[in-house]
C-alpha atoms as a PDB file:
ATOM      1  CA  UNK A   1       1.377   5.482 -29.498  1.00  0.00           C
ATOM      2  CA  UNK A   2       2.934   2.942 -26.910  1.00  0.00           C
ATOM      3  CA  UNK A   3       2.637   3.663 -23.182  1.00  0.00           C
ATOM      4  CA  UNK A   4       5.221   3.838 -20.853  1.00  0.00           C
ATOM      5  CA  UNK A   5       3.266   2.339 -17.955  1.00  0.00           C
ATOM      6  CA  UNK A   6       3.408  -1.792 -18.073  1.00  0.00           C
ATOM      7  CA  UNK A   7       0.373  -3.918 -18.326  1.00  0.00           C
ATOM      8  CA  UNK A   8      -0.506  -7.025 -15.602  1.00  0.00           C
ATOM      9  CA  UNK A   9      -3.175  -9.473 -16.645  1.00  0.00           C
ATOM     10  CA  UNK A  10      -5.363 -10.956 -14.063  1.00  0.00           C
ATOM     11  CA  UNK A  11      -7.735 -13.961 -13.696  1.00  0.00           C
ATOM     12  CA  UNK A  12     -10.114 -13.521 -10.618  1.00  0.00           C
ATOM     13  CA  UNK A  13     -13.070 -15.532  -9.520  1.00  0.00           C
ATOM     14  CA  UNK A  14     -16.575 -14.850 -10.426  1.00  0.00           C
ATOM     15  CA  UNK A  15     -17.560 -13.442  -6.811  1.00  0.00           C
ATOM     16  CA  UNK A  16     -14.179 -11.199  -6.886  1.00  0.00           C
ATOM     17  CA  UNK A  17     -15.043  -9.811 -10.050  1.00  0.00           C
ATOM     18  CA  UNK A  18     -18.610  -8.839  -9.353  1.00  0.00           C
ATOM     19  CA  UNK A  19     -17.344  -7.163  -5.969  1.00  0.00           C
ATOM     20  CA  UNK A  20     -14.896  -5.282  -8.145  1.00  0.00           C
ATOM     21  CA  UNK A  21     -17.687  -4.240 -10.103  1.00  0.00           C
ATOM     22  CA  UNK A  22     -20.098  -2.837  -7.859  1.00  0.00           C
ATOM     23  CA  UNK A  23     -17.242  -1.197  -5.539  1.00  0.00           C
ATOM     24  CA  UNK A  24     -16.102   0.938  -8.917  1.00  0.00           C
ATOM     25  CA  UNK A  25     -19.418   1.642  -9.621  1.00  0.00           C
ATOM     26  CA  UNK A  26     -20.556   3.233  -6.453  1.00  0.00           C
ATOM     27  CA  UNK A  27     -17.323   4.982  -6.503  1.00  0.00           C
ATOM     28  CA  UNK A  28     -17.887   6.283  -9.810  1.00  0.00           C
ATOM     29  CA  UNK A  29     -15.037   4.858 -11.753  1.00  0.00           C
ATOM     30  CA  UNK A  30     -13.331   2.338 -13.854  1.00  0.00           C
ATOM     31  CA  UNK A  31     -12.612  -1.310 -12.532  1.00  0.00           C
ATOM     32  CA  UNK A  32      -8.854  -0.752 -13.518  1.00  0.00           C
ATOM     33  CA  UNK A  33      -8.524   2.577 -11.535  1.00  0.00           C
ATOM     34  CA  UNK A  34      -9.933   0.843  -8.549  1.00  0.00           C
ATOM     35  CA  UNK A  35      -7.927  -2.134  -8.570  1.00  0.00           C
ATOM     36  CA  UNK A  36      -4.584   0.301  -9.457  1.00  0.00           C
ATOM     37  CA  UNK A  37      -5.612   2.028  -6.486  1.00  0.00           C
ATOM     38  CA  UNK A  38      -6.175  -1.018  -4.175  1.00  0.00           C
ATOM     39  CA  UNK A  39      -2.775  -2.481  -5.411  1.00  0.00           C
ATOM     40  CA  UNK A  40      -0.959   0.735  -4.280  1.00  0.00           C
ATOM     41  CA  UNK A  41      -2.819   0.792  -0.866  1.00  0.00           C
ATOM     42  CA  UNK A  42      -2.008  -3.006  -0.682  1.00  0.00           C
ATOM     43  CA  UNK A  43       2.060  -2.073  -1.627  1.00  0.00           C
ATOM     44  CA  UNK A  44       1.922   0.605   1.339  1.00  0.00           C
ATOM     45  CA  UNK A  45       0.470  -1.332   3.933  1.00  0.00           C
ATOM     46  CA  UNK A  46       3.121  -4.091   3.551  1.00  0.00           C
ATOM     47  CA  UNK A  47       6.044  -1.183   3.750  1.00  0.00           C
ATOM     48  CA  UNK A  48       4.450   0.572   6.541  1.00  0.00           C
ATOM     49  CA  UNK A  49       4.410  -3.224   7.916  1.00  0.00           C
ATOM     50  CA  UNK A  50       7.890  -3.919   7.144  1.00  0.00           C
ATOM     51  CA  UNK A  51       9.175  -0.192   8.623  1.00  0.00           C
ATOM     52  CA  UNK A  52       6.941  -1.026  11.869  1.00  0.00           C
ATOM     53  CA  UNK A  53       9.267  -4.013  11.900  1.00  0.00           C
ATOM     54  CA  UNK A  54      12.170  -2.509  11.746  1.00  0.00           C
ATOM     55  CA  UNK A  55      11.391  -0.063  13.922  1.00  0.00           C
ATOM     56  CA  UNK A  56      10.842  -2.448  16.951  1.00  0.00           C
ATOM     57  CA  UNK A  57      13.585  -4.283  15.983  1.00  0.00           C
ATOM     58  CA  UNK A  58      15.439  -0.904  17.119  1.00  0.00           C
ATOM     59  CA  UNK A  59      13.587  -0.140  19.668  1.00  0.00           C
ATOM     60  CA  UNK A  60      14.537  -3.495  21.098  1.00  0.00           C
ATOM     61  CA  UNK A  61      18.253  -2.630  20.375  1.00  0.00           C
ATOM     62  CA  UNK A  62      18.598   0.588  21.742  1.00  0.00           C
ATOM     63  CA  UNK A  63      17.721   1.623  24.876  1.00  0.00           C
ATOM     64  CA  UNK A  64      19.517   4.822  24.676  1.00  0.00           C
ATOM     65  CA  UNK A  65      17.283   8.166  24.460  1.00  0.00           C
ATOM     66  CA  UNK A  66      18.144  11.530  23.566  1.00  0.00           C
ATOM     67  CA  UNK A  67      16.310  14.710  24.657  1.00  0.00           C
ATOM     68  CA  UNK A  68      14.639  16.447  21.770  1.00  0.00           C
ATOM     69  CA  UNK A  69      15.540  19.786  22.625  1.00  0.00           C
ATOM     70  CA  UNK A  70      19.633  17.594  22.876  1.00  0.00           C
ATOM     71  CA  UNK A  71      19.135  16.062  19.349  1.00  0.00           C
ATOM     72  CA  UNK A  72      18.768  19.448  17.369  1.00  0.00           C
ATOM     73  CA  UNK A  73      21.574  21.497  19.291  1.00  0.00           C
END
């Protein structure tokens, strides 16, 4: 039966291989699950990077505040 989810080949060096290794192994699971995982914490770093950005960007903008208890009236 086909799966939905795609498939990405990799070529790593020796030394990043064998570090891949031992970290799934003292975690207790498969080299793919640990590199899925590290992808995804890899993806949200570089959005919560890129949202920090834009965030200062309008900090920098604005200097207008608003009163908490004024923004929910």
């Amino acid at each position: 039966m086909p799966t939905l989810k795609s498939r990405v080949n990799l070529t790593l060096a020796p030394e990043t291989v064998t570090l891949l290794n031992d970290m799934a192994q003292k975690e207790h699971q498969s080299v793919a699950s640990l590199v899925k995982a590290l992808m995804l914490e890899a993806i949200e770093h570089r959005e919560d990077l890129a949202l920090s950005a834009v965030a200062s960007m309008r900090m920098q903008e604005s200097q207008a505040t608003v009163k908490h208890s004024d923004a929910w009236k």
